[in-house]
N, C-alpha and C. Protein backbone atom coordinates (compact mmCIF):
# COMPACT_ATOMS: atom_id res chain seq x y z
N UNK A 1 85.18 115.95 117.17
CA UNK A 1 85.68 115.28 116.00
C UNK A 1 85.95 116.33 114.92
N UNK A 2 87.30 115.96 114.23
CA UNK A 2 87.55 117.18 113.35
C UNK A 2 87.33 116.52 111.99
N UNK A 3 86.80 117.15 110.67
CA UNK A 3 87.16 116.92 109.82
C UNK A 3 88.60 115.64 108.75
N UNK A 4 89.28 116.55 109.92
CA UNK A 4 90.61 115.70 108.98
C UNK A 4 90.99 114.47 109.91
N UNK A 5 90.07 113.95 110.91
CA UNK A 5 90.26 112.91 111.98
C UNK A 5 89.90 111.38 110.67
N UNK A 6 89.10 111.54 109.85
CA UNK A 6 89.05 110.09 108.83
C UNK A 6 89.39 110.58 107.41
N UNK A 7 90.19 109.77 106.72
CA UNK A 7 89.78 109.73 105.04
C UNK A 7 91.37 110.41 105.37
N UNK A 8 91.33 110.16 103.83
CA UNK A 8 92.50 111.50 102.81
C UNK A 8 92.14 113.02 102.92
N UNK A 9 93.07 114.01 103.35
CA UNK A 9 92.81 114.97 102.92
C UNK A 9 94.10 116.19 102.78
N UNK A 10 94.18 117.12 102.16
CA UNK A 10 94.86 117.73 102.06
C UNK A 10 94.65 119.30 102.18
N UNK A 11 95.80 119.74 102.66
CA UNK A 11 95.55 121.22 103.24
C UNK A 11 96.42 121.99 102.58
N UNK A 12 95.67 122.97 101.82
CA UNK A 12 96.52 124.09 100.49
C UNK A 12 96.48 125.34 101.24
N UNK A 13 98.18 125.62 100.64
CA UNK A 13 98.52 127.02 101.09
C UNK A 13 97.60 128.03 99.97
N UNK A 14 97.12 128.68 100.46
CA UNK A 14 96.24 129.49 99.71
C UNK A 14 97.35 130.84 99.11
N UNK A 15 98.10 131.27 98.06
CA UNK A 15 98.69 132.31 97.59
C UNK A 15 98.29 133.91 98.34
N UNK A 16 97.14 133.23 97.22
CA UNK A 16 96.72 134.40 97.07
C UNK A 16 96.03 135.49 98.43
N UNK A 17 95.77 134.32 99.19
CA UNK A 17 95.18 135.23 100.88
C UNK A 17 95.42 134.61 101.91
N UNK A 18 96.89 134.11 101.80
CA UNK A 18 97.70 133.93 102.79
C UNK A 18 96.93 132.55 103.87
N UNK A 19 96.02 131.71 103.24
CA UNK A 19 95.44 131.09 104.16
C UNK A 19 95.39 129.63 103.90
N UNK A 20 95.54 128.26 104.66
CA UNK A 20 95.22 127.16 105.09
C UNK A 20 94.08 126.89 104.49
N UNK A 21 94.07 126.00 103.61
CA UNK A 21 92.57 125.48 103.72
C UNK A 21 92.63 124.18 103.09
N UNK A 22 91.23 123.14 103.39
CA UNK A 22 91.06 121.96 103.31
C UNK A 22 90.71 121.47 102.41
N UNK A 23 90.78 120.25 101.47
CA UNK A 23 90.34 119.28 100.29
C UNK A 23 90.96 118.25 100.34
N UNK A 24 89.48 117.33 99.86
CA UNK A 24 89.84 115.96 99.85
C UNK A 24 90.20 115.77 98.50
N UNK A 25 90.83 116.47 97.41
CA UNK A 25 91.75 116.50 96.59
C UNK A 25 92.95 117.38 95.96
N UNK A 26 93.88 117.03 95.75
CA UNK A 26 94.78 117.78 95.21
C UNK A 26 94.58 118.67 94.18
N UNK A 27 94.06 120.46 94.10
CA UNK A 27 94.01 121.19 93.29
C UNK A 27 94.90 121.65 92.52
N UNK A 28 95.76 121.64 92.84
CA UNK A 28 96.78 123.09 92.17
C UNK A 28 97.95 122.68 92.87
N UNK A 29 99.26 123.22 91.71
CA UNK A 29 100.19 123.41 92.68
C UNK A 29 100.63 124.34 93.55
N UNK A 30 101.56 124.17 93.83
CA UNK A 30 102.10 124.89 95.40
C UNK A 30 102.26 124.11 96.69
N UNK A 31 102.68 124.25 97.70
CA UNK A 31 102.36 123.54 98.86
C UNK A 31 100.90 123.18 99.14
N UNK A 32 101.29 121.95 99.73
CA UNK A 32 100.03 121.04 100.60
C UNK A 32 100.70 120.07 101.65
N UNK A 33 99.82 119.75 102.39
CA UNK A 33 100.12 119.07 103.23
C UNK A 33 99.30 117.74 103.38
N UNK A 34 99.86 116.71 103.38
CA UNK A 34 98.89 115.04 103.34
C UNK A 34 98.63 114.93 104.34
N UNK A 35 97.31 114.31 104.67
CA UNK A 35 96.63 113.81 106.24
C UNK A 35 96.22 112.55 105.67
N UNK A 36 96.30 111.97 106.39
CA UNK A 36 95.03 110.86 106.70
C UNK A 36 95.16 110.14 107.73
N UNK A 37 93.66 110.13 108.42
CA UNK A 37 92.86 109.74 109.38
C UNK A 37 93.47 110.58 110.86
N UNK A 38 93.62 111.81 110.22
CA UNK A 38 94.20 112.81 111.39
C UNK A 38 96.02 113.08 111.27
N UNK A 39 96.61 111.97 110.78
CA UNK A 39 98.45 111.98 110.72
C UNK A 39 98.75 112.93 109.69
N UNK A 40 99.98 113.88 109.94
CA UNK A 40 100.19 114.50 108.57
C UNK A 40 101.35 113.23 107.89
N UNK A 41 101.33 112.69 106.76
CA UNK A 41 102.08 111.55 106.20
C UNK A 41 103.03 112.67 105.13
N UNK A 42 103.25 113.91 104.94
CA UNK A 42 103.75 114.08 103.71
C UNK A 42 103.71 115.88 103.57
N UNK A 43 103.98 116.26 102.83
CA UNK A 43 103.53 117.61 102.11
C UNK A 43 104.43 117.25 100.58
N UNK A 44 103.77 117.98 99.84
CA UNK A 44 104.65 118.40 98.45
C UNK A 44 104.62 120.10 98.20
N UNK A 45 106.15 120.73 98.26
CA UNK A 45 106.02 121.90 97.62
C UNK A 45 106.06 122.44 96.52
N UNK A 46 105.91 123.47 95.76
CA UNK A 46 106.12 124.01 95.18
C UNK A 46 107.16 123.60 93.73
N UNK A 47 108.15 123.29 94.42
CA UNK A 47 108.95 122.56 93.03
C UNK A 47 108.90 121.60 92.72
N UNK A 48 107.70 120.58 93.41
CA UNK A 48 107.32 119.29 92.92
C UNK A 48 108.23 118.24 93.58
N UNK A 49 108.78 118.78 94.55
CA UNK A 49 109.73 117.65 95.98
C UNK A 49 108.60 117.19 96.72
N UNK A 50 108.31 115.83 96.81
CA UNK A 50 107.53 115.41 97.63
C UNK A 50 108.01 114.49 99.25
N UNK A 51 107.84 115.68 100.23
CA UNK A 51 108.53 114.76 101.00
C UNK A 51 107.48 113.93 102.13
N UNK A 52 108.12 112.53 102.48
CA UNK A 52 107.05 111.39 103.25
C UNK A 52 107.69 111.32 104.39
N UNK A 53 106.81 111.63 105.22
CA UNK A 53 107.45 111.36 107.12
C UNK A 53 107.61 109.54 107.54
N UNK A 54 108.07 109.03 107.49
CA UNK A 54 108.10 107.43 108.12
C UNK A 54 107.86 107.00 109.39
N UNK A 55 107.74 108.05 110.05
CA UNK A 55 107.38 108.14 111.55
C UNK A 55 106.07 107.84 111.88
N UNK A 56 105.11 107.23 111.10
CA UNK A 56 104.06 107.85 111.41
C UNK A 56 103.09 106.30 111.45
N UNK A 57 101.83 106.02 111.73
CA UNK A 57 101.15 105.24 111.37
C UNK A 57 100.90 104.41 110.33
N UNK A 58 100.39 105.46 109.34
CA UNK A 58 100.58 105.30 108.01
C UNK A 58 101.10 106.05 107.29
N UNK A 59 101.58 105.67 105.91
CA UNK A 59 102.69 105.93 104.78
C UNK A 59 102.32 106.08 103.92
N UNK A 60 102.59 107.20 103.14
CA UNK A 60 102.51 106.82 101.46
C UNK A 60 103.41 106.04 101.15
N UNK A 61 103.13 105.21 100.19
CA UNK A 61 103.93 104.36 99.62
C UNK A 61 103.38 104.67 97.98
N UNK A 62 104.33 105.18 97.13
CA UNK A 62 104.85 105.64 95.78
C UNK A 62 104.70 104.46 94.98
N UNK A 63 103.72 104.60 93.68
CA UNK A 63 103.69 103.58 92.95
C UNK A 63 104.30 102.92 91.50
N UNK A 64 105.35 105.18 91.44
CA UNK A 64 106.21 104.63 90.56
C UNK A 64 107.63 104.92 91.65
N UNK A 65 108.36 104.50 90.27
CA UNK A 65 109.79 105.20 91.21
C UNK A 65 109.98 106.33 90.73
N UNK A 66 110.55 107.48 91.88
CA UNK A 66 110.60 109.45 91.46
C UNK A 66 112.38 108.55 92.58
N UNK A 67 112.66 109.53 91.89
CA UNK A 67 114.47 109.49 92.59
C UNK A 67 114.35 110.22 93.96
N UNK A 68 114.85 109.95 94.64
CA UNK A 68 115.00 109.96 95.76
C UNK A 68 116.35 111.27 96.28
N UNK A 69 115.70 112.08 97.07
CA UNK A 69 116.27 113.28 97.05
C UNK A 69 117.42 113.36 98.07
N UNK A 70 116.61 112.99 99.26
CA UNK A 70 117.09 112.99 100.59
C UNK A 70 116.31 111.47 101.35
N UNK A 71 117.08 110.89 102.20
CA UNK A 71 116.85 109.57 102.61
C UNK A 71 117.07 110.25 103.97
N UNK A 72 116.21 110.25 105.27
CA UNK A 72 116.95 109.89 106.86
C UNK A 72 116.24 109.06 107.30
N UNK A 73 116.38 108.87 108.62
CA UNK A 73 115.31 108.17 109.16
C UNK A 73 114.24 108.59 109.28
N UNK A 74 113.79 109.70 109.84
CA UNK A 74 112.38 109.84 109.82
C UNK A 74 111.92 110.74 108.76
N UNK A 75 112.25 111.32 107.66
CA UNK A 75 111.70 111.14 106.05
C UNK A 75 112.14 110.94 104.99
N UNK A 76 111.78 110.87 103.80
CA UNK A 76 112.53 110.99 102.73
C UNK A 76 111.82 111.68 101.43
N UNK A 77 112.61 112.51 101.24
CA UNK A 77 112.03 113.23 99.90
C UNK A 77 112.44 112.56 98.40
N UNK A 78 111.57 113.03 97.53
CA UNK A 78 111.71 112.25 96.34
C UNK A 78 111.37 113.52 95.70
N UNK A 79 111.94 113.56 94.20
CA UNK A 79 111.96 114.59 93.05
C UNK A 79 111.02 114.02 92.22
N UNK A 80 109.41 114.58 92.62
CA UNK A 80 108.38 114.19 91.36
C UNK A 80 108.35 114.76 90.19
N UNK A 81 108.53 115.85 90.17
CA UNK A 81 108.63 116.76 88.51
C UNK A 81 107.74 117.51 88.06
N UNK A 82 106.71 117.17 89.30
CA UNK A 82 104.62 117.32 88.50
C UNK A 82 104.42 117.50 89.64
N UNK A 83 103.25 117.98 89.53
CA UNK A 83 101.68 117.76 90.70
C UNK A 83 101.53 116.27 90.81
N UNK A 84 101.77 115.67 92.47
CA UNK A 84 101.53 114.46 92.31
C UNK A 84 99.90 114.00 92.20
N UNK A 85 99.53 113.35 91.58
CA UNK A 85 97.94 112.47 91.53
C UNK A 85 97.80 111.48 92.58
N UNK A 86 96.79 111.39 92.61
CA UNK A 86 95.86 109.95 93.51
C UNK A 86 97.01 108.76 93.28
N UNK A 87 96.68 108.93 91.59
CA UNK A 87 96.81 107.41 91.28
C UNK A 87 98.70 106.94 91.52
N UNK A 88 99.40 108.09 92.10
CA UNK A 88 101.19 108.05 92.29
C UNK A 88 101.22 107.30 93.00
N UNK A 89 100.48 107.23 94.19
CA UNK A 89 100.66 106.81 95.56
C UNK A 89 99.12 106.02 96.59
N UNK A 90 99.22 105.13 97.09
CA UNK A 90 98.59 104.77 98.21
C UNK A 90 98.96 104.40 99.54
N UNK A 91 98.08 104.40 100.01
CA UNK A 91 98.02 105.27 101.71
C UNK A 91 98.48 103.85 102.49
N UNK A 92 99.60 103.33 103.29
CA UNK A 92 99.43 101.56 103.51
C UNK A 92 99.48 101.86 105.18
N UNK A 93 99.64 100.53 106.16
CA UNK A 93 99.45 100.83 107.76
C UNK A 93 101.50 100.58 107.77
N UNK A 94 101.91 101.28 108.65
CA UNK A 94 103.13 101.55 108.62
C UNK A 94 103.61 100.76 109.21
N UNK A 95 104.58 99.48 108.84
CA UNK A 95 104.90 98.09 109.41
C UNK A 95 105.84 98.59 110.43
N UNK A 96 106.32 99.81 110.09
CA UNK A 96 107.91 100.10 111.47
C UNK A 96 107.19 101.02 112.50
N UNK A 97 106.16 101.04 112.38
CA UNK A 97 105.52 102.05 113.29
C UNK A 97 105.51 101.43 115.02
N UNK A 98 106.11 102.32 115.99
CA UNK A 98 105.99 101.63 117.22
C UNK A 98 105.35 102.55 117.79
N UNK A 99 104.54 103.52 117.70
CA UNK A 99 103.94 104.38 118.59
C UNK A 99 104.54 105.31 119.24
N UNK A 100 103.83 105.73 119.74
CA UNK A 100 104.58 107.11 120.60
C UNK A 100 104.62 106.22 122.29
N UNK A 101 105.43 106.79 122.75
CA UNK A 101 106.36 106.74 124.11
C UNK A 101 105.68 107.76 125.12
């Protein structure tokens, strides 16, 4: 069992020593990458583009509206402006989700 197998968590590019590492909150900006309950649902980089995979189990689902960058089928990025917070987004079970093949 790994760590990032339950809950929220997020994985920061470390700058400064080139390294991966884990929190169950959003520190700082720069890249990260969204998990939960093992799925990656997301990353946000650096310029505050947050992009959401739809492919997946579960979804972030955005609680304001951020404009919408890029639309495909399996993600879509949105122009947040900021470090996104907790309180932007919650985690829902992904109604188009059919599993893997």
């Amino acid at each position: 069992m790994k760590i990032t197998d339950f809950g929220l968590w997020f994985s920061l590019w470390n700058d400064n020593t080139c390294i991966w590492s884990w929190s169950a909150t959003i520190t700082r900006a720069g890249l990260y990458l969204i998990y939960y309950d093992g799925a990656r649902l997301g990353y946000q980089d650096s310029s505050f583009y947050l992009t959401v995979y739809q492919d997946t189990p579960w979804i972030i689902q955005l609680k304001n509206s951020f404009p919408k960058t890029i639309h495909i089928r399996r993600y879509t990025t949105y122009s947040i402006g900021r470090l996104l917070t907790l309180d932007d987004f919650e985690i829902i079970a992904n109604p188009d989700y059919k599993g893997t093949v």
